[in-house]
PDB file of N, CA and C in Angstrom:
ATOM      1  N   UNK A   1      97.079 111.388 145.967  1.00  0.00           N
ATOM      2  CA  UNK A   1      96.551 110.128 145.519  1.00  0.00           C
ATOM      3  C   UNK A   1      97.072 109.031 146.440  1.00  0.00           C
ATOM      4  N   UNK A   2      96.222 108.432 146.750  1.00  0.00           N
ATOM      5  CA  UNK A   2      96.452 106.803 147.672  1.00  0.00           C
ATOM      6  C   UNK A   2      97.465 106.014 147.228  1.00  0.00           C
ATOM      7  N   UNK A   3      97.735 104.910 147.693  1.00  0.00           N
ATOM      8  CA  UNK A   3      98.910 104.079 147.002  1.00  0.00           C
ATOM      9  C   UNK A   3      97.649 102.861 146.401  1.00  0.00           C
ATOM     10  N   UNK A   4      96.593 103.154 146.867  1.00  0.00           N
ATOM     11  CA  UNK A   4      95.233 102.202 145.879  1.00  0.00           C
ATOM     12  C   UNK A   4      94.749 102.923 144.741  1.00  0.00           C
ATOM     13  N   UNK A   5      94.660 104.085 144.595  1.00  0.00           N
ATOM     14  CA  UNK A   5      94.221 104.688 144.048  1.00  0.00           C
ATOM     15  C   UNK A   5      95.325 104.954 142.604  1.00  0.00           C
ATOM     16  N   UNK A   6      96.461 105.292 142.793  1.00  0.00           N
ATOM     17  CA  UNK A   6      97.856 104.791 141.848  1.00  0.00           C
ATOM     18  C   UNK A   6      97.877 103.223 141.218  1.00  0.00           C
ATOM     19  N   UNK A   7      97.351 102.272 142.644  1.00  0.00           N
ATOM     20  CA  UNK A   7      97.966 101.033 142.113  1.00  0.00           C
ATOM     21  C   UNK A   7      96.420 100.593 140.976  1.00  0.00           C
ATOM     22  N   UNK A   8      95.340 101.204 141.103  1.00  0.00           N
ATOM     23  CA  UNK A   8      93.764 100.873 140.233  1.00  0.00           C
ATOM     24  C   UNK A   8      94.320 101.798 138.799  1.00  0.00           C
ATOM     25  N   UNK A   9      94.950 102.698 139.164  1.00  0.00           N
ATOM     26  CA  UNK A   9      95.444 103.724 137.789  1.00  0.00           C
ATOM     27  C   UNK A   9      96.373 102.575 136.707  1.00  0.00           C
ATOM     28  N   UNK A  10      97.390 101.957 137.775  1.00  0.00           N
ATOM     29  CA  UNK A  10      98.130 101.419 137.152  1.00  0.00           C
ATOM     30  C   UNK A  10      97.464 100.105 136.290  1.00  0.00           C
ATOM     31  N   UNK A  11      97.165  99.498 136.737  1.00  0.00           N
ATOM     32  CA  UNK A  11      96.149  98.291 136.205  1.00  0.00           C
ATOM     33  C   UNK A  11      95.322  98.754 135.485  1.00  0.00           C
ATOM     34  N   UNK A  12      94.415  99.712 135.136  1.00  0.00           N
ATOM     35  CA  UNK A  12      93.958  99.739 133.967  1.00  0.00           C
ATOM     36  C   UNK A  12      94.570 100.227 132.822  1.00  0.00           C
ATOM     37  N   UNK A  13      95.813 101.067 133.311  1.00  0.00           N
ATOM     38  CA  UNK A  13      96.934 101.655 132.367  1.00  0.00           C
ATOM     39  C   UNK A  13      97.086 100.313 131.740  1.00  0.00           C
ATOM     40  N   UNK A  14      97.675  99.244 132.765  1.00  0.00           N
ATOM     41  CA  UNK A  14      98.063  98.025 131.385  1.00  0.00           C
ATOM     42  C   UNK A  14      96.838  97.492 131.079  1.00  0.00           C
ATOM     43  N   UNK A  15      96.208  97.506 131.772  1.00  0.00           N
ATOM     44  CA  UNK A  15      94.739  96.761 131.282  1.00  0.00           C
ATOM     45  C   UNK A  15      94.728  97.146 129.751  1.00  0.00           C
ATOM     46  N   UNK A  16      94.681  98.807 129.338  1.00  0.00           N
ATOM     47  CA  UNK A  16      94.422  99.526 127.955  1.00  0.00           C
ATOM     48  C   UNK A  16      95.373  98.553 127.237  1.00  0.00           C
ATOM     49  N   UNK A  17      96.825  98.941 127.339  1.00  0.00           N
ATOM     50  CA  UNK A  17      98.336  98.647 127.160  1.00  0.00           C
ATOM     51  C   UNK A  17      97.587  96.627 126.306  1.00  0.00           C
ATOM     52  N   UNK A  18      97.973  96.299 127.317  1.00  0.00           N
ATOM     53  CA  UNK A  18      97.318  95.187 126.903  1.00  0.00           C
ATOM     54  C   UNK A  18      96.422  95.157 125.684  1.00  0.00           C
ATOM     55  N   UNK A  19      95.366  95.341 126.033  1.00  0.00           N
ATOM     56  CA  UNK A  19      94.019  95.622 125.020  1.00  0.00           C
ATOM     57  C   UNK A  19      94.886  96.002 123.461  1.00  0.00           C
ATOM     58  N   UNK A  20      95.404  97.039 123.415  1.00  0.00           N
ATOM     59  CA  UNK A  20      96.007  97.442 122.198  1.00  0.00           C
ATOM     60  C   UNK A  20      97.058  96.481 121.396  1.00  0.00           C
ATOM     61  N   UNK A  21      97.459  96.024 122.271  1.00  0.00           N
ATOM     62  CA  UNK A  21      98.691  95.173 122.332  1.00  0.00           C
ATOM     63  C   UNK A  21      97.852  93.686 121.714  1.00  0.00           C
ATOM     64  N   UNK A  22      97.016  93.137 121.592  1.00  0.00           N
ATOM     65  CA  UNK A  22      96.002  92.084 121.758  1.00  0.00           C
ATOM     66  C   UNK A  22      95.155  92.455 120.325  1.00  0.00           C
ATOM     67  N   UNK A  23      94.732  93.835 120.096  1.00  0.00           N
ATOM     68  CA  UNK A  23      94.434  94.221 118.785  1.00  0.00           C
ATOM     69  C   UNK A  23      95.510  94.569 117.677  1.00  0.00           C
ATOM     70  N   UNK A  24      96.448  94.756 118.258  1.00  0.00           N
ATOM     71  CA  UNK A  24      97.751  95.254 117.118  1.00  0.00           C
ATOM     72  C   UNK A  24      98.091  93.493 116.608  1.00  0.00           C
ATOM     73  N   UNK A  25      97.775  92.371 117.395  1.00  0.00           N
ATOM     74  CA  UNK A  25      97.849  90.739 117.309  1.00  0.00           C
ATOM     75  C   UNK A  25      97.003  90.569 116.695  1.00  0.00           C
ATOM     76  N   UNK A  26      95.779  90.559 116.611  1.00  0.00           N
ATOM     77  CA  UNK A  26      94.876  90.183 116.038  1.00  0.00           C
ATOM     78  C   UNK A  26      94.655  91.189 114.058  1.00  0.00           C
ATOM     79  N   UNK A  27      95.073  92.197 114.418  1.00  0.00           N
ATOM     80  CA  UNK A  27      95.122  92.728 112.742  1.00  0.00           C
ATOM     81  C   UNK A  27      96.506  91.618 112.388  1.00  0.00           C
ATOM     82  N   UNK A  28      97.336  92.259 113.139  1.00  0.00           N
ATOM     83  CA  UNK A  28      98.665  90.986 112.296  1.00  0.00           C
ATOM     84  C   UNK A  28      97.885  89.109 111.671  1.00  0.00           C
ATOM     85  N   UNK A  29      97.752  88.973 112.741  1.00  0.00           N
ATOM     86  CA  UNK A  29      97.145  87.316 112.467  1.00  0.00           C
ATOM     87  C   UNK A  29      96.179  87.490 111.010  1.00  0.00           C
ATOM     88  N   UNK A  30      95.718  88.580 111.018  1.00  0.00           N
ATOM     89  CA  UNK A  30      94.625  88.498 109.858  1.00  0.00           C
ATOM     90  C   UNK A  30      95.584  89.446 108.613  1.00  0.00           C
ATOM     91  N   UNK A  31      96.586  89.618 108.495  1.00  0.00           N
ATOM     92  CA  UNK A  31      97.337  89.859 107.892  1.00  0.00           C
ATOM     93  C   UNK A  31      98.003  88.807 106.995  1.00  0.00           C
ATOM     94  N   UNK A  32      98.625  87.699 108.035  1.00  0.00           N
ATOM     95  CA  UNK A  32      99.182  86.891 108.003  1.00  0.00           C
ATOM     96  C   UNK A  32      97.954  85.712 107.550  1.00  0.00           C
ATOM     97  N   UNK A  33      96.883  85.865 107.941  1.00  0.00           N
ATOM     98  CA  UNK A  33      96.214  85.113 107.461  1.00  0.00           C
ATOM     99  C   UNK A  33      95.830  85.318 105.901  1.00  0.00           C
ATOM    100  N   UNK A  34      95.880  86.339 105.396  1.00  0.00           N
ATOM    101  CA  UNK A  34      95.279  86.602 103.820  1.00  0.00           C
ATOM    102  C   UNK A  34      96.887  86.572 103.467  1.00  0.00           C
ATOM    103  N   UNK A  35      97.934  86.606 103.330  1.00  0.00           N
ATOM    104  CA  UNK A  35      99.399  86.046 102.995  1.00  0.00           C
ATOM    105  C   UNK A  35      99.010  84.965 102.648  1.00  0.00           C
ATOM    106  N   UNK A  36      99.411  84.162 103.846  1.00  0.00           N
ATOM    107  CA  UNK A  36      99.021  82.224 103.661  1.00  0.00           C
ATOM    108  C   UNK A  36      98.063  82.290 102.566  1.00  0.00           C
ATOM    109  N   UNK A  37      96.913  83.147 102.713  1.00  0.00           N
ATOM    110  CA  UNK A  37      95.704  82.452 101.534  1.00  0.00           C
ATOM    111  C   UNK A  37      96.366  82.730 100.009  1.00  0.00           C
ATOM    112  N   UNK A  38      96.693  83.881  99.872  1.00  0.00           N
ATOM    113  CA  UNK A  38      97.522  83.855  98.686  1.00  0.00           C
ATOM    114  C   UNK A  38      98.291  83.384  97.736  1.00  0.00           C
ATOM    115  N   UNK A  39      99.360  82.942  99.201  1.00  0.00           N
ATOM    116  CA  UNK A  39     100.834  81.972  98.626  1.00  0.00           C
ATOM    117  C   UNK A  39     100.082  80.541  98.646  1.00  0.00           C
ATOM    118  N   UNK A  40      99.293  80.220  99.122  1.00  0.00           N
ATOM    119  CA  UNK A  40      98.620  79.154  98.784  1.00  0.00           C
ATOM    120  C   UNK A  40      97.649  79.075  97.812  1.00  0.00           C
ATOM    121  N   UNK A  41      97.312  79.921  97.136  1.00  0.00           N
ATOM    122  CA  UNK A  41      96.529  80.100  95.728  1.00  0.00           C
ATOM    123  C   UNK A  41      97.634  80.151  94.587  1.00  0.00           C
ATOM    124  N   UNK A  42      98.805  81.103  95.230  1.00  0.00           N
ATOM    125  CA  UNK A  42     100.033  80.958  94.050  1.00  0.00           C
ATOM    126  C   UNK A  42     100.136  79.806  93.872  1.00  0.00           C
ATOM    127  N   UNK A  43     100.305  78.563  95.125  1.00  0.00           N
ATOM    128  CA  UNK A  43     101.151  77.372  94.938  1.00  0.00           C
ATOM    129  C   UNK A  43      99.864  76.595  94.249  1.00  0.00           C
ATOM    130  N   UNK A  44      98.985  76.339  94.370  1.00  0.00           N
ATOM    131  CA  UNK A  44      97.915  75.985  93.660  1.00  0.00           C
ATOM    132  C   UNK A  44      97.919  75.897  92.439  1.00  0.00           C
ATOM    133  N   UNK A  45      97.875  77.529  91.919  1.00  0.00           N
ATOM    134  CA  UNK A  45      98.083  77.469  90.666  1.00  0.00           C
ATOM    135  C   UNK A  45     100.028  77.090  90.063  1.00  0.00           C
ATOM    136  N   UNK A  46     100.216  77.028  90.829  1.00  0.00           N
ATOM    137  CA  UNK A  46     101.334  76.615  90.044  1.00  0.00           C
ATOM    138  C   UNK A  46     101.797  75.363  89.822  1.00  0.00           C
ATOM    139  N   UNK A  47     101.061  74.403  90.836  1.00  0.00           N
ATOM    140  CA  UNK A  47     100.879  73.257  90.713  1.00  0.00           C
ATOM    141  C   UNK A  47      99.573  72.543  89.336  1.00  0.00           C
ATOM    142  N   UNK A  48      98.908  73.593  89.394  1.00  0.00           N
ATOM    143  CA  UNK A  48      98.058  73.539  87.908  1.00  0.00           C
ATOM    144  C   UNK A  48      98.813  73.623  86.543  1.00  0.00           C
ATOM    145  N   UNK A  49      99.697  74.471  86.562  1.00  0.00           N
ATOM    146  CA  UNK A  49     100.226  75.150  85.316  1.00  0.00           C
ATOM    147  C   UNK A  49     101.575  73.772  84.903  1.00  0.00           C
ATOM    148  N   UNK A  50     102.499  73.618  86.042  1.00  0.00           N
ATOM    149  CA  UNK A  50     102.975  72.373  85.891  1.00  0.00           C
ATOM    150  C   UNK A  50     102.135  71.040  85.455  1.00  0.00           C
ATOM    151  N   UNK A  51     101.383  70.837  85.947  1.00  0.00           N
ATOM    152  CA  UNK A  51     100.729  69.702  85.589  1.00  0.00           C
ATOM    153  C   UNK A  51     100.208  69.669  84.172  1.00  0.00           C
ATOM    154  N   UNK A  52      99.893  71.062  84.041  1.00  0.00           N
ATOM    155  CA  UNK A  52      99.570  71.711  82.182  1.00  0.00           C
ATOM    156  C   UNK A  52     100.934  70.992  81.244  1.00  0.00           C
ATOM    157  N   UNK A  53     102.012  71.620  81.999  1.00  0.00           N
ATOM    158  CA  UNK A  53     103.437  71.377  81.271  1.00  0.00           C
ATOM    159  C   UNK A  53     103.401  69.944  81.355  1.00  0.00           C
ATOM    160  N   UNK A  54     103.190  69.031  82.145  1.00  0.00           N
ATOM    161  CA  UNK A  54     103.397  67.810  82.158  1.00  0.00           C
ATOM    162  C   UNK A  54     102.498  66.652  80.783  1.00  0.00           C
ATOM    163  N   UNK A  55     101.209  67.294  81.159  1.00  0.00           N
ATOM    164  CA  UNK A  55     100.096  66.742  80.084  1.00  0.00           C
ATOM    165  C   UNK A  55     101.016  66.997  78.598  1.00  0.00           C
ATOM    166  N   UNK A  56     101.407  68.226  78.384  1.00  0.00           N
ATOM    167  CA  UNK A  56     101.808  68.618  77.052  1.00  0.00           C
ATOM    168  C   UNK A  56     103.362  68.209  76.934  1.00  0.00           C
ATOM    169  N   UNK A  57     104.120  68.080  77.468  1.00  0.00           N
ATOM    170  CA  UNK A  57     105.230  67.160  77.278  1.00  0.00           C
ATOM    171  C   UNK A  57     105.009  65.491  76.941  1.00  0.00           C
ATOM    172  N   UNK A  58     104.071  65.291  77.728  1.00  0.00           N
ATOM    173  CA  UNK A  58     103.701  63.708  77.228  1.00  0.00           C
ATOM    174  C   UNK A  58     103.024  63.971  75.729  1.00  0.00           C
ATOM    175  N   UNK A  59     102.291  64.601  75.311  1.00  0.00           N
ATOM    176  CA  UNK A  59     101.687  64.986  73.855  1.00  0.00           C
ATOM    177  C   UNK A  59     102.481  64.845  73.214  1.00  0.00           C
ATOM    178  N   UNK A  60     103.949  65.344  73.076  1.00  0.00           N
ATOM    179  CA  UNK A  60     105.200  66.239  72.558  1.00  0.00           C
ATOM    180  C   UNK A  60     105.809  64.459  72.495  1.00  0.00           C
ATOM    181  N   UNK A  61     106.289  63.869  73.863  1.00  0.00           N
ATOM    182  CA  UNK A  61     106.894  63.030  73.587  1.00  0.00           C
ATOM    183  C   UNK A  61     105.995  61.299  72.782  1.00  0.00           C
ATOM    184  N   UNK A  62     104.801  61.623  73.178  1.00  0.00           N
ATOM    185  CA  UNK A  62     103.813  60.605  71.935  1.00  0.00           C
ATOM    186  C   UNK A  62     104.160  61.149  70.354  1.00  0.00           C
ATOM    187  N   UNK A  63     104.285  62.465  70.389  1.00  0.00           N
ATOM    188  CA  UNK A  63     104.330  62.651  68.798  1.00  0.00           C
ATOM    189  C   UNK A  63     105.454  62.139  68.461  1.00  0.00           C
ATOM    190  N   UNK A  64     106.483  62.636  69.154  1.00  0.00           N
ATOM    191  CA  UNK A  64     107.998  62.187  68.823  1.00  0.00           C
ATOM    192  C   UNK A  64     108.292  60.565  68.577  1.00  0.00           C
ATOM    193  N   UNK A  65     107.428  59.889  69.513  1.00  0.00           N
ATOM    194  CA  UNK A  65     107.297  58.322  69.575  1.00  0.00           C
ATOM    195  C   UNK A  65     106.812  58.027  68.494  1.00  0.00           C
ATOM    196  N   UNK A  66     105.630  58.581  68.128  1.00  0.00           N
ATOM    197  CA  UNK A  66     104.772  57.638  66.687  1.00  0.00           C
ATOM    198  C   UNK A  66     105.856  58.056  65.792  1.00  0.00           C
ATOM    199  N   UNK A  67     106.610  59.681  65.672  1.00  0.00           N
ATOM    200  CA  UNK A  67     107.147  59.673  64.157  1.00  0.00           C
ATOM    201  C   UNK A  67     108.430  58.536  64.096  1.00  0.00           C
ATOM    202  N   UNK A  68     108.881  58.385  65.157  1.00  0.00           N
ATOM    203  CA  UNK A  68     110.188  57.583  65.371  1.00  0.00           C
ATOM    204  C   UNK A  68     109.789  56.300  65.209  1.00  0.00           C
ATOM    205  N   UNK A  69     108.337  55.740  65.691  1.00  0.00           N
ATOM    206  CA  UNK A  69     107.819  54.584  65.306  1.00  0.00           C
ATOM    207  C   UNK A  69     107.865  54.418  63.800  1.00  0.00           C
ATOM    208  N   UNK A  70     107.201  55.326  63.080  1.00  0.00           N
ATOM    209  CA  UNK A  70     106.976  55.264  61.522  1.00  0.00           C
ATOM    210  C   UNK A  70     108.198  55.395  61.168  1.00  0.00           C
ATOM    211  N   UNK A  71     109.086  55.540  61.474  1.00  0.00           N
ATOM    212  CA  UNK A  71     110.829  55.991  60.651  1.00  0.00           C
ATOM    213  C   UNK A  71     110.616  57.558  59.962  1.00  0.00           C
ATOM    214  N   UNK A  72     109.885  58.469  60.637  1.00  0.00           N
ATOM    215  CA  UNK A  72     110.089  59.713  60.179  1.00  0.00           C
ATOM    216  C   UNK A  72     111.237  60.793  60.971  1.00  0.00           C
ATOM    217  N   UNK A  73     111.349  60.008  61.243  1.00  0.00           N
ATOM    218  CA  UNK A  73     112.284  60.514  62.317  1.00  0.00           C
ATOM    219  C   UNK A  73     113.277  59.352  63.502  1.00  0.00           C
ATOM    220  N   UNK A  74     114.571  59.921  63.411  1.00  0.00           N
ATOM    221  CA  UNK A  74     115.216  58.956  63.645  1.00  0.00           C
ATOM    222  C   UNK A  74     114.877  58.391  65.499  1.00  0.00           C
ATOM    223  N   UNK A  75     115.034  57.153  65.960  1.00  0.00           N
ATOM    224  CA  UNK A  75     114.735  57.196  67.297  1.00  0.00           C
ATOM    225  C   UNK A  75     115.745  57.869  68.459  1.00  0.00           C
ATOM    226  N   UNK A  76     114.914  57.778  69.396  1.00  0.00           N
ATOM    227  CA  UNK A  76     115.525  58.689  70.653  1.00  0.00           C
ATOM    228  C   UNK A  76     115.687  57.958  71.978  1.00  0.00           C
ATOM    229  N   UNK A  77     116.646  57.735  72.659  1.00  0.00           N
ATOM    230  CA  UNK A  77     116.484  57.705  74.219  1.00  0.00           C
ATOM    231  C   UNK A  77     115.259  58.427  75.195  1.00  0.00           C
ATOM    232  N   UNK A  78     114.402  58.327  75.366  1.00  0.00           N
ATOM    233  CA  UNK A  78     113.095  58.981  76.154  1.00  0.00           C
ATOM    234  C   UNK A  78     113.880  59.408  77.845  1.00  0.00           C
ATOM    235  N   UNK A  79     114.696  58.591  78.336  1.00  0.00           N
ATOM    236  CA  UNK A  79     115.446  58.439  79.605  1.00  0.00           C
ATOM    237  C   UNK A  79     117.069  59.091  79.370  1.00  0.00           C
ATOM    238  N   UNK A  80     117.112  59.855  80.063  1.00  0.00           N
ATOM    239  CA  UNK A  80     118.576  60.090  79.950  1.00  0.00           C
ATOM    240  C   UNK A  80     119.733  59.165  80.740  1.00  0.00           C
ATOM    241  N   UNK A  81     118.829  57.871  81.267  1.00  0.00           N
ATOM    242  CA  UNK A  81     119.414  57.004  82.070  1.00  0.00           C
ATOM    243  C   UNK A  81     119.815  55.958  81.012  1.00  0.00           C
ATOM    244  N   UNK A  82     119.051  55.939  80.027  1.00  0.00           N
ATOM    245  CA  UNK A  82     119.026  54.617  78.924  1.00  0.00           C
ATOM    246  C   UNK A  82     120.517  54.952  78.110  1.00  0.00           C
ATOM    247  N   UNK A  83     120.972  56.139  78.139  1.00  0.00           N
ATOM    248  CA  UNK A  83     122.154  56.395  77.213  1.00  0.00           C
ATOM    249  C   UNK A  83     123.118  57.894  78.481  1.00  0.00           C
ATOM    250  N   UNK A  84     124.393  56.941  77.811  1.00  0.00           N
ATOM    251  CA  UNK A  84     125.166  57.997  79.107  1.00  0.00           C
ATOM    252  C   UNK A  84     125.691  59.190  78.275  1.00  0.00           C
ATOM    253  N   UNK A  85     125.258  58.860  76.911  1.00  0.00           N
ATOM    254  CA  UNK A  85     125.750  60.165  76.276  1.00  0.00           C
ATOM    255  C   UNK A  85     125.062  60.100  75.386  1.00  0.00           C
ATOM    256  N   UNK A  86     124.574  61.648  75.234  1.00  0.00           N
ATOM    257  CA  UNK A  86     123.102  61.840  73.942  1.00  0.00           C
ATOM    258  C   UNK A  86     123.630  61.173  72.337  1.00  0.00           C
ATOM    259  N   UNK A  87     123.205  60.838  71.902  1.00  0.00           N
ATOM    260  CA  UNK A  87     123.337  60.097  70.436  1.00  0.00           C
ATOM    261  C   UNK A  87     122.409  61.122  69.313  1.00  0.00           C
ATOM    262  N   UNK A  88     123.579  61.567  67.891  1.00  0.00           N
ATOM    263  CA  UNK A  88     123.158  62.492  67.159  1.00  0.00           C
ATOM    264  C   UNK A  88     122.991  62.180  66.222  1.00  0.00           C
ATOM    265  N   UNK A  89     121.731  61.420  65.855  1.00  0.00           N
ATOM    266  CA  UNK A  89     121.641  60.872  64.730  1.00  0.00           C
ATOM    267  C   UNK A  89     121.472  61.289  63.446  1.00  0.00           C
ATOM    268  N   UNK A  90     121.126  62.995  63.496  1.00  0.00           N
ATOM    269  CA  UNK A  90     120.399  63.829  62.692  1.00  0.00           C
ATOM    270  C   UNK A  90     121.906  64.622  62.073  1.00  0.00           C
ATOM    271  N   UNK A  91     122.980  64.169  62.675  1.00  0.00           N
ATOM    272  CA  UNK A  91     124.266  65.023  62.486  1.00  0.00           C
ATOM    273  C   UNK A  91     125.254  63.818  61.236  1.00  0.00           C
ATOM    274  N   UNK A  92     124.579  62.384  61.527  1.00  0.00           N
ATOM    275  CA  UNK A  92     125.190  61.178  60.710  1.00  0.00           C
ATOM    276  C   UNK A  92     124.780  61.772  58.993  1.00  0.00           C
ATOM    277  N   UNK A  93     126.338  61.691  58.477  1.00  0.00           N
ATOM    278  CA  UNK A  93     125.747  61.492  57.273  1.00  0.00           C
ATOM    279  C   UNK A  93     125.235  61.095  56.330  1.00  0.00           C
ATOM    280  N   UNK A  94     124.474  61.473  55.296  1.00  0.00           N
ATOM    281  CA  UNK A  94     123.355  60.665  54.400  1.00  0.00           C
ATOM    282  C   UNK A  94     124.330  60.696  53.214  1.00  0.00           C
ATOM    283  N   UNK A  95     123.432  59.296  52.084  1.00  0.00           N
ATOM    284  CA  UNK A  95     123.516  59.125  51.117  1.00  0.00           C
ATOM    285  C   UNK A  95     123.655  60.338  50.256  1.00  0.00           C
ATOM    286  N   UNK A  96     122.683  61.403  50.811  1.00  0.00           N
ATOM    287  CA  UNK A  96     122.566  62.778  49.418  1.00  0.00           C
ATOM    288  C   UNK A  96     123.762  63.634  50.198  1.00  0.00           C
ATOM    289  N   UNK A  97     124.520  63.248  51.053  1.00  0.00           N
ATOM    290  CA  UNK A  97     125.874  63.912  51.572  1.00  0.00           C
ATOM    291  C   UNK A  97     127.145  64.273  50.438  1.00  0.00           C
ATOM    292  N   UNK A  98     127.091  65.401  49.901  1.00  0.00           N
ATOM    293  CA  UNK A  98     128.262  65.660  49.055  1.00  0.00           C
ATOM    294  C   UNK A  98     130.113  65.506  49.294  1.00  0.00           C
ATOM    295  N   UNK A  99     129.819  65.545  50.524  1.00  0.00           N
ATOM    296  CA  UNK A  99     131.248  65.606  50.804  1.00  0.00           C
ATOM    297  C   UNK A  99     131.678  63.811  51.383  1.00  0.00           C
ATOM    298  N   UNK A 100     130.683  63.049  51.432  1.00  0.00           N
ATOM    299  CA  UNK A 100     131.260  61.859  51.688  1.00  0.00           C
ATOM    300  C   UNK A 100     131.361  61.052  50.010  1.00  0.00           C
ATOM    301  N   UNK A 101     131.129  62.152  48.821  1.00  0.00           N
ATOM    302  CA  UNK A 101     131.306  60.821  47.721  1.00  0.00           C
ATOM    303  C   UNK A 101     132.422  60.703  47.225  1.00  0.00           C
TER     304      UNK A 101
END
């Protein structure tokens, strides 16, 4: 064999080499591409489901507001900034308290 005839062998050797190398990239990328689509459907929905939790905590804390409005219930700090230490109002004793008469 020639030293042209070796060096045309060699070049399409990587030529293939290459080629494979270029398809083994391209399945990855599309690998990596349906990942991303995923974890970005997870984060999606999980940004849905929070926002669920959010709607229904405000529900939760309106109910808590009107009963505390009406005096059915004693009031609350809404902010844990408004009070540096939780206040137990439900622990104060009452009038029908046996052990304070």
């Amino acid at each position: 064999m020639t030293s042209t005839t070796q060096e045309k062998c060699w070049i399409l050797a990587e030529a293939e080499a290459a080629k494979k190398r270029a398809s083994e990239l391209d399945i990855e990328v599309v690998r990596l591409t349906e990942k991303t689509k995923k974890q970005d459907e997870e984060i999606q929905a999980q940004h849905a489901a929070i926002e669920k939790q959010g709607m229904e905590m405000k529900r939760v804390l309106d109910a808590f507001a009107q009963l505390a409005s009406n005096g059915l219930i004693p009031s609350f700090p809404l902010n844990a900034s408004q009070s540096s230490t939780p206040t137990n109002d439900l622990a104060s004793p009452t009038s029908n308290d046996e052990t304070n008469a």
